[in-house]
Protein backbone atom coordinates (compact mmCIF):
# COMPACT_ATOMS: atom_id res chain seq x y z
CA UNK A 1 -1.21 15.21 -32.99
CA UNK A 2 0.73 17.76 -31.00
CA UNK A 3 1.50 14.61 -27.85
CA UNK A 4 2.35 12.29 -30.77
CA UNK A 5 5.11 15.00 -32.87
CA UNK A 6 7.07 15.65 -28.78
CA UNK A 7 7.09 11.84 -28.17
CA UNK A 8 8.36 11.15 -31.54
CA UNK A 9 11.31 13.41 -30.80
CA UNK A 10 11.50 12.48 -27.65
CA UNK A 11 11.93 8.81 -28.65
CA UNK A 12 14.33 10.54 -30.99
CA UNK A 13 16.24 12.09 -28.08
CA UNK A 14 16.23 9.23 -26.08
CA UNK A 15 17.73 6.70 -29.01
CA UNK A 16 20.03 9.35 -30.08
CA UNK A 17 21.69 9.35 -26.42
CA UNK A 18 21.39 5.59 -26.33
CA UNK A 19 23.25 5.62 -29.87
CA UNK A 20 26.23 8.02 -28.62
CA UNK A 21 26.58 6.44 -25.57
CA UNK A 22 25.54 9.84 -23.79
CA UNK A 23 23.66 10.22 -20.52
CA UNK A 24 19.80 10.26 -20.94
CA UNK A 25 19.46 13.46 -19.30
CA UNK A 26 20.37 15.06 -22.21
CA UNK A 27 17.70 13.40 -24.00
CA UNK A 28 15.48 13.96 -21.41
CA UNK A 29 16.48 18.05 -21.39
CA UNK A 30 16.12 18.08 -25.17
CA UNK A 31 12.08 16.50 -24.30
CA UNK A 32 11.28 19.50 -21.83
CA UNK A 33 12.23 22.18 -24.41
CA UNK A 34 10.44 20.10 -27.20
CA UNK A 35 7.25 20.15 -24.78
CA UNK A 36 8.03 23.79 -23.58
CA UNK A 37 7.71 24.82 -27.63
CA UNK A 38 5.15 23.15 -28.18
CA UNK A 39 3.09 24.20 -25.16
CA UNK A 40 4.01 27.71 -26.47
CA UNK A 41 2.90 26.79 -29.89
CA UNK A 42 -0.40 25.93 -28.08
CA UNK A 43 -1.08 29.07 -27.31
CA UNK A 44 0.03 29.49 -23.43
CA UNK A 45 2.72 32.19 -22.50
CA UNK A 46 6.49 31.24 -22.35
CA UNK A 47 5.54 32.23 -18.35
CA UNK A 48 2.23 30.66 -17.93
CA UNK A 49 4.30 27.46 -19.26
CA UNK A 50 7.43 28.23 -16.82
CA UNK A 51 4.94 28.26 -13.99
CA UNK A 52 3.54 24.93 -15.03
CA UNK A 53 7.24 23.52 -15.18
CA UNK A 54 8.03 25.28 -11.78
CA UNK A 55 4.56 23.74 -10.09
CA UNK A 56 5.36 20.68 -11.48
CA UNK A 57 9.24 20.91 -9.47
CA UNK A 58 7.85 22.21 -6.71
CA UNK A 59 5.78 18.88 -6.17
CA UNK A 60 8.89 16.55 -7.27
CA UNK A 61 10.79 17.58 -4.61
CA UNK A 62 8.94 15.69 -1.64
CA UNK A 63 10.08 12.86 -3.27
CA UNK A 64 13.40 14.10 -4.25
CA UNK A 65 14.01 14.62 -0.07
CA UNK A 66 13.34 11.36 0.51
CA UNK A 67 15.52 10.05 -2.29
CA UNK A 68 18.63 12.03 -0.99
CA UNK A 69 18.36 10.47 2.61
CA UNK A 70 17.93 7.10 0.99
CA UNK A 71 20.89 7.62 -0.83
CA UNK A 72 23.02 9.06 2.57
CA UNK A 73 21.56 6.05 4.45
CA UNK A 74 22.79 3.74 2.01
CA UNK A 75 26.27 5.13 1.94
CA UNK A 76 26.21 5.05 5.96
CA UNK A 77 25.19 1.33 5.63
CA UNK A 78 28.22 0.34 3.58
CA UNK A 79 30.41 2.67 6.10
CA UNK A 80 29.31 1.07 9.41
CA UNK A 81 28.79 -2.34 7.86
CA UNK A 82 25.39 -3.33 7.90
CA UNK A 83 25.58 -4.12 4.41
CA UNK A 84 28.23 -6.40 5.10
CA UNK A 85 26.70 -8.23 8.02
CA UNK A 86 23.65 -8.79 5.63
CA UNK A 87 25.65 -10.54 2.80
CA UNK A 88 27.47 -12.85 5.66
CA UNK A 89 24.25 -13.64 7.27
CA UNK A 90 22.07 -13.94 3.90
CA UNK A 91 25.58 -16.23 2.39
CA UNK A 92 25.47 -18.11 5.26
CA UNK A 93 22.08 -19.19 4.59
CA UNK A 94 22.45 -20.82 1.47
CA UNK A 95 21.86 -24.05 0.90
CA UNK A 96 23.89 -25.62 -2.53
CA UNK A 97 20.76 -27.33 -3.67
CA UNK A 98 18.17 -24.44 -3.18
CA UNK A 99 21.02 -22.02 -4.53
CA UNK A 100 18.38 -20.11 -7.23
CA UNK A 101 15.68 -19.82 -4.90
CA UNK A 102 17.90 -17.95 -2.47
CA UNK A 103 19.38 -16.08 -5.37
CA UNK A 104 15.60 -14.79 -5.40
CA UNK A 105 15.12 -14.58 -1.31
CA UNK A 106 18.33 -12.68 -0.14
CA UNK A 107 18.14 -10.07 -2.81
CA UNK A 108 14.23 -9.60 -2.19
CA UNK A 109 15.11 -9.47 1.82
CA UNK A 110 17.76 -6.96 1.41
CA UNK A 111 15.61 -5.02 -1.66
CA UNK A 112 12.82 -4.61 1.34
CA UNK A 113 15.02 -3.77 3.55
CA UNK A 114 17.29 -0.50 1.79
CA UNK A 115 14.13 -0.11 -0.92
CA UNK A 116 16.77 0.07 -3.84
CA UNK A 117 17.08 -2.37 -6.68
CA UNK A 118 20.71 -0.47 -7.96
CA UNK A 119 21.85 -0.48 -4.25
CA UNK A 120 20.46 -3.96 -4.11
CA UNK A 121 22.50 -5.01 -7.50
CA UNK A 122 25.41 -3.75 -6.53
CA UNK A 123 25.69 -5.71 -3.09
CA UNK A 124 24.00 -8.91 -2.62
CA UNK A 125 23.06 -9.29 -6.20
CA UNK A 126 26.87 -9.27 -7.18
CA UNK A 127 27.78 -11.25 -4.47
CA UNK A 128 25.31 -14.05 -5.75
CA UNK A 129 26.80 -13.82 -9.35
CA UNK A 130 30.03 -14.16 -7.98
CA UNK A 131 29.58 -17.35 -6.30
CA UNK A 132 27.17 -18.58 -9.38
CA UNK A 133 30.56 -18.23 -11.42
CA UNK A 134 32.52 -19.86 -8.92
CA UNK A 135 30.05 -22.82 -8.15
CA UNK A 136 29.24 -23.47 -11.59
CA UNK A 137 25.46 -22.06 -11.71
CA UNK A 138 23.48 -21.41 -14.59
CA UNK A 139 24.11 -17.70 -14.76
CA UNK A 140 21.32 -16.74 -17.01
CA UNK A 141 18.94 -18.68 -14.09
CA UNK A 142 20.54 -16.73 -11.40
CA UNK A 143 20.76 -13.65 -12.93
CA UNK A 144 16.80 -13.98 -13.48
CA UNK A 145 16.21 -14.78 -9.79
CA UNK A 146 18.01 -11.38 -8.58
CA UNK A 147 16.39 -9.44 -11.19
CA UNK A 148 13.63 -10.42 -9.39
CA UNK A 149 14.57 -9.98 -6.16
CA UNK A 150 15.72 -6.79 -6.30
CA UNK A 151 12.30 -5.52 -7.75
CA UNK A 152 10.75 -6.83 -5.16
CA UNK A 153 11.21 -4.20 -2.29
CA UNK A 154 11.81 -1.54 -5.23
CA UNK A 155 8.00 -2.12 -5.65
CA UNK A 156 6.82 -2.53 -2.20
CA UNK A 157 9.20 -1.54 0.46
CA UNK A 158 9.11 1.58 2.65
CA UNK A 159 12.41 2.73 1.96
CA UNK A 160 11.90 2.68 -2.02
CA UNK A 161 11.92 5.94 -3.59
CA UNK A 162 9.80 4.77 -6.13
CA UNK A 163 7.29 3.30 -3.69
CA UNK A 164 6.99 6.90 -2.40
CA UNK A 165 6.62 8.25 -5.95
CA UNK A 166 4.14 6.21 -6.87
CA UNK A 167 2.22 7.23 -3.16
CA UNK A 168 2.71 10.80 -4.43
CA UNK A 169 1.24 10.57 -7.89
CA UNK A 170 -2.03 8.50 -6.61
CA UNK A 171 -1.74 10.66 -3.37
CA UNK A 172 -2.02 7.48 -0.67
CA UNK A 173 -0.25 6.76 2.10
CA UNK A 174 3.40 4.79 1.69
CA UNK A 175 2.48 2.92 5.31
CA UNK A 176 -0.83 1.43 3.99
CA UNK A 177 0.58 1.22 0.28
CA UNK A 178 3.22 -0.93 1.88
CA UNK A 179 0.66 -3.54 3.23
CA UNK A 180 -1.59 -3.55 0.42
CA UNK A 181 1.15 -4.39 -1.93
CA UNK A 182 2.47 -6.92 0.10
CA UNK A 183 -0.78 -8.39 0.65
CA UNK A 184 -2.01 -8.36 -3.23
CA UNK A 185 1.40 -10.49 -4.31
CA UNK A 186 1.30 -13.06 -2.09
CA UNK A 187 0.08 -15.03 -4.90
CA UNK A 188 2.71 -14.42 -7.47
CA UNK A 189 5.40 -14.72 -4.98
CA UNK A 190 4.49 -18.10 -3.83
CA UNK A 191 4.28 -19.26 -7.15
CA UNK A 192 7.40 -17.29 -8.26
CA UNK A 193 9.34 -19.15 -5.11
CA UNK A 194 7.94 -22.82 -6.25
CA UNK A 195 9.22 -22.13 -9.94
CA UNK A 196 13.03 -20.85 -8.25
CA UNK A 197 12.06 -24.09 -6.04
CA UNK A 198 11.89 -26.32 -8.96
CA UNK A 199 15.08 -24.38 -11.08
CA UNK A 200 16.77 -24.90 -8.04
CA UNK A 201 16.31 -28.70 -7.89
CA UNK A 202 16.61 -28.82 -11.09
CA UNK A 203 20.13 -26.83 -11.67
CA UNK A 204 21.61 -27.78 -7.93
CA UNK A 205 25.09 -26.69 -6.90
CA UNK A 206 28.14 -28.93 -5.26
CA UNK A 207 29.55 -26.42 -3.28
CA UNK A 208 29.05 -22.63 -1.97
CA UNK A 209 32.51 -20.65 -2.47
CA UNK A 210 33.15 -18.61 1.39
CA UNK A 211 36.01 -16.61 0.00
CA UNK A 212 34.14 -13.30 -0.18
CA UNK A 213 32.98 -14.57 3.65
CA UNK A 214 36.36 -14.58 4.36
CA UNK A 215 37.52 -11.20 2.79
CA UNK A 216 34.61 -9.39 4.60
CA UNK A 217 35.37 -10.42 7.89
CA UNK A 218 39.21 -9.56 7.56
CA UNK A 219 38.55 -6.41 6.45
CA UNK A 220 35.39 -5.34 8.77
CA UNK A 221 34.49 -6.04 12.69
CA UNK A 222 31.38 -7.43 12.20
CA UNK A 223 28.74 -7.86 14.81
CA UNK A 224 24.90 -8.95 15.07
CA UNK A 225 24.76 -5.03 16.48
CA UNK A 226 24.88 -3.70 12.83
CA UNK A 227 21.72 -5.25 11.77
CA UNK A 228 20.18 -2.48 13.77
CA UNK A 229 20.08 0.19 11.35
CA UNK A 230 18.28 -2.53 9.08
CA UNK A 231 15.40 -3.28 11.87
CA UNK A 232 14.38 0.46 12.28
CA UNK A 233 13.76 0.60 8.71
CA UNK A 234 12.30 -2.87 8.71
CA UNK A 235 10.20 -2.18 12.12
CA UNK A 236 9.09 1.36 11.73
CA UNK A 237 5.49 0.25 9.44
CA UNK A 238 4.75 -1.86 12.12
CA UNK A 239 4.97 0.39 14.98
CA UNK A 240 4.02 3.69 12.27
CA UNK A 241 7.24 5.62 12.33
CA UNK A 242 7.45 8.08 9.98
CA UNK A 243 9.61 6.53 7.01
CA UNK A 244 11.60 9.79 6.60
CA UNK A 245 11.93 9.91 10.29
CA UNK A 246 13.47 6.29 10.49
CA UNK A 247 15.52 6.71 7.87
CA UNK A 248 17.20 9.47 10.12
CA UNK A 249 17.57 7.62 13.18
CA UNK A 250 18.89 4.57 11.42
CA UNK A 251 21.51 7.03 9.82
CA UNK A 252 22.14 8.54 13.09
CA UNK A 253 22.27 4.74 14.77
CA UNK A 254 24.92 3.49 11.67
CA UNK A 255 26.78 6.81 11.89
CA UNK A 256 27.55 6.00 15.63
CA UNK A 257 28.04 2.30 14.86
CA UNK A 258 30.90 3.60 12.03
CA UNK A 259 32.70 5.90 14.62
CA UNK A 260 32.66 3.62 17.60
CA UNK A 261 33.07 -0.07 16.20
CA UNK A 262 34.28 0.53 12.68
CA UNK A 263 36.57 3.71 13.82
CA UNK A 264 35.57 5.82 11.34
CA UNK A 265 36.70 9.66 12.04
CA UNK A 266 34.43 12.35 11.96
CA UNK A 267 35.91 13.65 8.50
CA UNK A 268 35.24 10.39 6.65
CA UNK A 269 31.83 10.24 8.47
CA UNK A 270 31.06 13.47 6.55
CA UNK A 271 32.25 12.20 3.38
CA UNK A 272 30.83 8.61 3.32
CA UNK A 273 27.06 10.36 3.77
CA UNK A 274 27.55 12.95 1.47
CA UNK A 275 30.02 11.44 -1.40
CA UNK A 276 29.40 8.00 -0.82
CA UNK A 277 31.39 5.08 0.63
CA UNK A 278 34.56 4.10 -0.84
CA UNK A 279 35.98 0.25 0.10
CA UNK A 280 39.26 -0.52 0.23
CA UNK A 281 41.13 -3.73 -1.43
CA UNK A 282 39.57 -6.45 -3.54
CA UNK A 283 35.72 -5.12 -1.88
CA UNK A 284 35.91 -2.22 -3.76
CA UNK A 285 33.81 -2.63 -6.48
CA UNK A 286 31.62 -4.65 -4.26
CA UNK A 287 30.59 -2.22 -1.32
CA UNK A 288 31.45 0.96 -2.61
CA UNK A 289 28.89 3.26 -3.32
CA UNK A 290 25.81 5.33 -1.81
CA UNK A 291 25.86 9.00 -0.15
CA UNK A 292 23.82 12.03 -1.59
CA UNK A 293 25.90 12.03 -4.50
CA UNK A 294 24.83 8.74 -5.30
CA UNK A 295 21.23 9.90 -5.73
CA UNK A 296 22.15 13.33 -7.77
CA UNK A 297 21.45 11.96 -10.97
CA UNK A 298 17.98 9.70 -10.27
CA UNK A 299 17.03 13.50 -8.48
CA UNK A 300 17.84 15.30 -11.24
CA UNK A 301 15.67 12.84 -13.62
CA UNK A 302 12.68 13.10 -11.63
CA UNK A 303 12.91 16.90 -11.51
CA UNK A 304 13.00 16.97 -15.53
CA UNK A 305 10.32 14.54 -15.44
CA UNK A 306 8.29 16.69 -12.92
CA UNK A 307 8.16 19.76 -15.59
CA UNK A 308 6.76 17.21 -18.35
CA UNK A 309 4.05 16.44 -16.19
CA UNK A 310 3.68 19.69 -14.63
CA UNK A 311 3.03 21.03 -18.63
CA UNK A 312 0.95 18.30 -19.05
CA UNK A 313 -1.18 19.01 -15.96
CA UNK A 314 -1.37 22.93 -17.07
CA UNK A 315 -2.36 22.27 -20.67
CA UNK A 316 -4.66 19.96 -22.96
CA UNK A 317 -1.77 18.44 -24.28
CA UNK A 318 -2.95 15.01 -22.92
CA UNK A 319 -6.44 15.20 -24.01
CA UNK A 320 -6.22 13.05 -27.61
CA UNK A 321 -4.71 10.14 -25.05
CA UNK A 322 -7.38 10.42 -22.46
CA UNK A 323 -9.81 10.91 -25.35
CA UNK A 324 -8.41 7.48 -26.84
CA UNK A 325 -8.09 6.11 -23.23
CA UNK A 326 -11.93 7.09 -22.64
CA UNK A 327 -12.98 4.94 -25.73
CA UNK A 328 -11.44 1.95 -24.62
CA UNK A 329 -12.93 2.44 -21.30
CA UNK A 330 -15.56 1.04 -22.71
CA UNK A 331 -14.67 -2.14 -23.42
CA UNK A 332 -11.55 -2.77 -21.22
CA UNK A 333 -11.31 -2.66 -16.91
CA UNK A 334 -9.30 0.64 -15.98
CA UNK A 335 -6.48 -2.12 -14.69
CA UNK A 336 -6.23 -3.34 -18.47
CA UNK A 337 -5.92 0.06 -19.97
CA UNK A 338 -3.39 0.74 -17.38
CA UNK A 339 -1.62 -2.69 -18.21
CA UNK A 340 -1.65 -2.11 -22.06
CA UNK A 341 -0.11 1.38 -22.13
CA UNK A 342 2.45 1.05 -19.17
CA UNK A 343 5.07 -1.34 -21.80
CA UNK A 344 4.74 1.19 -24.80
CA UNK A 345 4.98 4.61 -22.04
CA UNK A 346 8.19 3.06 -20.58
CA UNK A 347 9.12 1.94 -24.38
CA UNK A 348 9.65 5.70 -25.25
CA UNK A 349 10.58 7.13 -21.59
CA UNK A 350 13.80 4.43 -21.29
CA UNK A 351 13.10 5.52 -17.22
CA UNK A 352 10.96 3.78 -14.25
CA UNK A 353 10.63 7.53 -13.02
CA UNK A 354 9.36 9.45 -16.04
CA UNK A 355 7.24 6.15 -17.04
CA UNK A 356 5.75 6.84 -13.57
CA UNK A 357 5.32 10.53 -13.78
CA UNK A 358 3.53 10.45 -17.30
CA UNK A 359 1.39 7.64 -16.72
CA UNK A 360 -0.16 8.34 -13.39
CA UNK A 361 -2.05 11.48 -14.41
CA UNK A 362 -2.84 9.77 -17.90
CA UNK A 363 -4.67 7.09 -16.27
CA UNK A 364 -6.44 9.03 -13.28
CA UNK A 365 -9.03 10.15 -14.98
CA UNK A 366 -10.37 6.79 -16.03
CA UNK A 367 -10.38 5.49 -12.04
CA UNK A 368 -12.02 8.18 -10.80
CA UNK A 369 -15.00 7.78 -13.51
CA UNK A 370 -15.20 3.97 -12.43
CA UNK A 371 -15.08 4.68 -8.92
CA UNK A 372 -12.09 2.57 -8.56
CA UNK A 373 -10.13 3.94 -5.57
CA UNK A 374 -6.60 6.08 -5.20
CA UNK A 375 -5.05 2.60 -3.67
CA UNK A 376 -6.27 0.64 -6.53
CA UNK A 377 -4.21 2.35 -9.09
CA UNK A 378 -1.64 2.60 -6.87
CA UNK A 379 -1.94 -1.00 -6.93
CA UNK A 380 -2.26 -1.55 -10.62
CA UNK A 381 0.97 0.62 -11.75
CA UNK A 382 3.02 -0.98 -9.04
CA UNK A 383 2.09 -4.09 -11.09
CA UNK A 384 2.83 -2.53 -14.18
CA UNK A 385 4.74 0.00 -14.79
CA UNK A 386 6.78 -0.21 -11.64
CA UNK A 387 7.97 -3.98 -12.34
CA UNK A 388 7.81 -3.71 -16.50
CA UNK A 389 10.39 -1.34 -16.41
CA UNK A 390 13.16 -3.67 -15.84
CA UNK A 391 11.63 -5.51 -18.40
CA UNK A 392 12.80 -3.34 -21.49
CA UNK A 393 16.16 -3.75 -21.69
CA UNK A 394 17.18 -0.40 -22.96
CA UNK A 395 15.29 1.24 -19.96
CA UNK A 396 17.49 2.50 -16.96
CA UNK A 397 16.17 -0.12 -14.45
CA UNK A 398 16.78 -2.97 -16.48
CA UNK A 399 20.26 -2.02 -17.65
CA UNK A 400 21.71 -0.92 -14.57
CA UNK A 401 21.29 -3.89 -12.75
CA UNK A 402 22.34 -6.33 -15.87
CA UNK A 403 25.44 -4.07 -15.43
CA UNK A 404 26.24 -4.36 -12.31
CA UNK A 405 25.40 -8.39 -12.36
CA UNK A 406 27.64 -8.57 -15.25
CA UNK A 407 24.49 -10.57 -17.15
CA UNK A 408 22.77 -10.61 -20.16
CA UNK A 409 19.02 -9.53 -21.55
CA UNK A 410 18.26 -13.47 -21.73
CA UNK A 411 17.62 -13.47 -18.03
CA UNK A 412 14.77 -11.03 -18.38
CA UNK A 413 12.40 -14.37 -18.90
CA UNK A 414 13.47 -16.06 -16.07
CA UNK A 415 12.43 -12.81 -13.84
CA UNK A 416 9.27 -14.30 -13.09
CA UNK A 417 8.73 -11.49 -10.05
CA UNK A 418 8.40 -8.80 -12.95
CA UNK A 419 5.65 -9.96 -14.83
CA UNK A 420 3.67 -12.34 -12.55
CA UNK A 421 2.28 -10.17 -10.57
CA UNK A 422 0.49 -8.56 -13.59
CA UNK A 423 -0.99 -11.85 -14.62
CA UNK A 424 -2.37 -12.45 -11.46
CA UNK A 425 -4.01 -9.18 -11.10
CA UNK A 426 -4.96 -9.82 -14.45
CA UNK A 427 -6.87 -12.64 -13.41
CA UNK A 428 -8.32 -10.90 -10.16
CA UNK A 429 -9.17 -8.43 -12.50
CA UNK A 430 -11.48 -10.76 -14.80
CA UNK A 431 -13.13 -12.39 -12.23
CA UNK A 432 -14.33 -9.07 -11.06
CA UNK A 433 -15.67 -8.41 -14.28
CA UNK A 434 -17.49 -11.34 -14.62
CA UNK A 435 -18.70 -11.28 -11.45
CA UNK A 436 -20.03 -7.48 -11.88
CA UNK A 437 -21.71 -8.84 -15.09
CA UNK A 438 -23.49 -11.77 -13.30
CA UNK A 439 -24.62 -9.18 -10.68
CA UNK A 440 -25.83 -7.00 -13.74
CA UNK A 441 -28.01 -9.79 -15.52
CA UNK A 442 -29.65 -11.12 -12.44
């Protein structure tokens, strides 16, 4: 009863930000002290329950690390011009008639490649909404095939800071994680690139408008050399690099390419890693963005989130859940328990992160009892609640990027990347059973 009353007015919160138009942090401050009270209520000491909150912190703030240098090696990417060099190359590409399914590719390429679905968004994924309105695409088609596109290195790449959450919470390894996950969606990507196929076919275009071409390679020297910084990250789980120590050397390699071929000073070096990037002339709104400042607020949402679950983790507050949980254990696989609750957890959190944070530890329980293993349900909520965020609109990760793309909610059911990989493990999932029950009677 105590769970239900704080989500109820943490819902409340939440709404109640969305309704002023205020930031969600608030809402999400308001939910600590509601879940501070009531862990007092419970009976713990107001420091018994500040050591919870600070445990809880103290374990955010691996991933917070890498989230900062993700957010400085972004900003160094738009500085040097790697970002650039990507949307020429990746423009280049297309071909009018396949113009959906590389609305899909490019974005997923460059998704895997910086591990951010805003950063993604903002740069290829407005690009490709820009030449959908000047080519006369269906922009509720294309708008669906960067959606998912974006998600797709957001769930699986070794640069994503949610990818590394998600290793944190199910304590794996982001190196294998990355693998596995690649491996288990081969299935719903093919079939997610034959439906963009057929769209594509279906909705062709006449022409591919160069003008942005154009404007980037006025304003920037570009060079095949600035793709480096992108093969580090792209190389380093094949040869085992340390992500967080690739990450530094491809800041340190765009950093050099920004002094010595863009002619970036030392001073606006400094700034463009720390503050961001800021573009000059019509590319403004198009390249700017990135830096540690760029990664303040997502930091400061996962450190709220980390006291939630650190009170959770320090009191029985989660027990009528798991106790609910354990009875439908019973009759449903761990993956569909972890399938059913991910939509109504992310409902109520409005945030990929705090979705993340209160559902891992919910569901552990459940896995270990089955035997299932730490990569499995790493598996399953990168198939769930990872991807199903940016399928409730009012949730961060879904309207951010509709933002930035300047589109509407009715794309959401064209994103086939967010939801098809939770049919097909779905259907995995089954067959297991089944077979397990044939196995059983014989």
């Amino acid at each position: 009863m105590t769970l239900a009353i704080c989500i109820i007015l943490l819902i409340l919160s939440l709404l109640g930000c969305m309704i002023l138009n205020a930031d969600l942090i608030y809402g999400m401050l308001a939910g600590m002290f509601i879940f501070m009270i009531a862990a007092v209520r419970s009976g713990y000491g107001i420091r018994q329950v500040l050591r919870m909150m600070r445990k809880g912190i103290r374990e955010s703030f691996i991933v917070v690390g890498v989230l900062l240098i993700i957010g400085a090696m972004t900003g160094i990417w738009r500085g040097c011009g790697t970002i650039q060099q990507l949307v020429v190359y990746g423009t280049k590409l297309i071909h009018p008639k396949l113009f959906i399914l590389f609305a899909f590719l490019l974005p997923a390429a460059v998704s895997y490649l910086i591990g951010t679905s805003f950063g993604t968004s903002a740069s290829i994924g407005v690009v490709m909404m820009t030449l959908c309105q000047m080519s006369g695409a269906n922009p509720v088609l294309t708008a669906g095939a960067v959606m998912s596109g974006i998600f797709f290195g957001d769930r699986a790449s070794p640069a994503s800071s949610c990818a590394h959450l998600n290793a944190h919470l199910t304590e794996t390894e982001i190196y294998g994680n990355v693998k596995a996950m690649l491996r288990d969606c081969i299935p719903a990507l093919l079939i997610t690139i034959g439906l963009y196929t057929a769209l594509s076919v279906l909705n062709p275009l006449q022409t591919v408008d160069t003008q942005i071409l154009s404007s980037l390679e006025n304003e920037y020297r570009l060079s095949p050399l600035l793709l480096i910084p992108a093969l580090i990250i792209l190389i380093s789980p094949l040869i085992k690099i340390n992500i967080k120590a690739a990450m530094g050397i491809s800041i340190l390699c765009a950093s050099l390419l920004a002094v010595f071929l863009q002619g970036m000073s030392l001073s606006e070096l400094a700034r463009t890693l720390i503050l961001g990037y800021e573009a000059k002339g019509e590319l403004t709104s198009l390249l700017s963005g990135g830096g540690l400042r760029s990664m303040l607020h997502s930091s400061g949402m996962i450190i709220i989130s980390a006291t939630y679950s650190g009170i959770f983790n320090g009191t029985d507050m989660l027990s009528s859940a798991e106790e609910l949980l354990e009875k439908l254990s019973a009759r449903l696989s761990p993956y569909q328990i972890t399938a059913l609750t991910s939509l109504p957890i992310i409902m109520f959190s409005c945030n990929q992160t705090l979705a993340l944070m209160l559902h891992a530890p919910l569901i552990k329980p459940l896995y270990q009892k089955k035997g299932e293993g730490k990569l499995q349900m790493m598996l399953d909520l990168s198939n769930t609640t990872v991807v199903f965020s940016a399928l409730v609109p009012w949730c961060l990760a879904c309207s951010m990027p509709l933002e930035m793309l300047g589109a509407s909610p009715a794309c959401i059911p064209f994103a086939f990347f967010l939801y098809l990989p939770a049919i097909a493990a779905l259907v995995r999932d089954m067959r297991n059973s089944a077979k397990e029950k044939r196995a059983m009677v014989s």
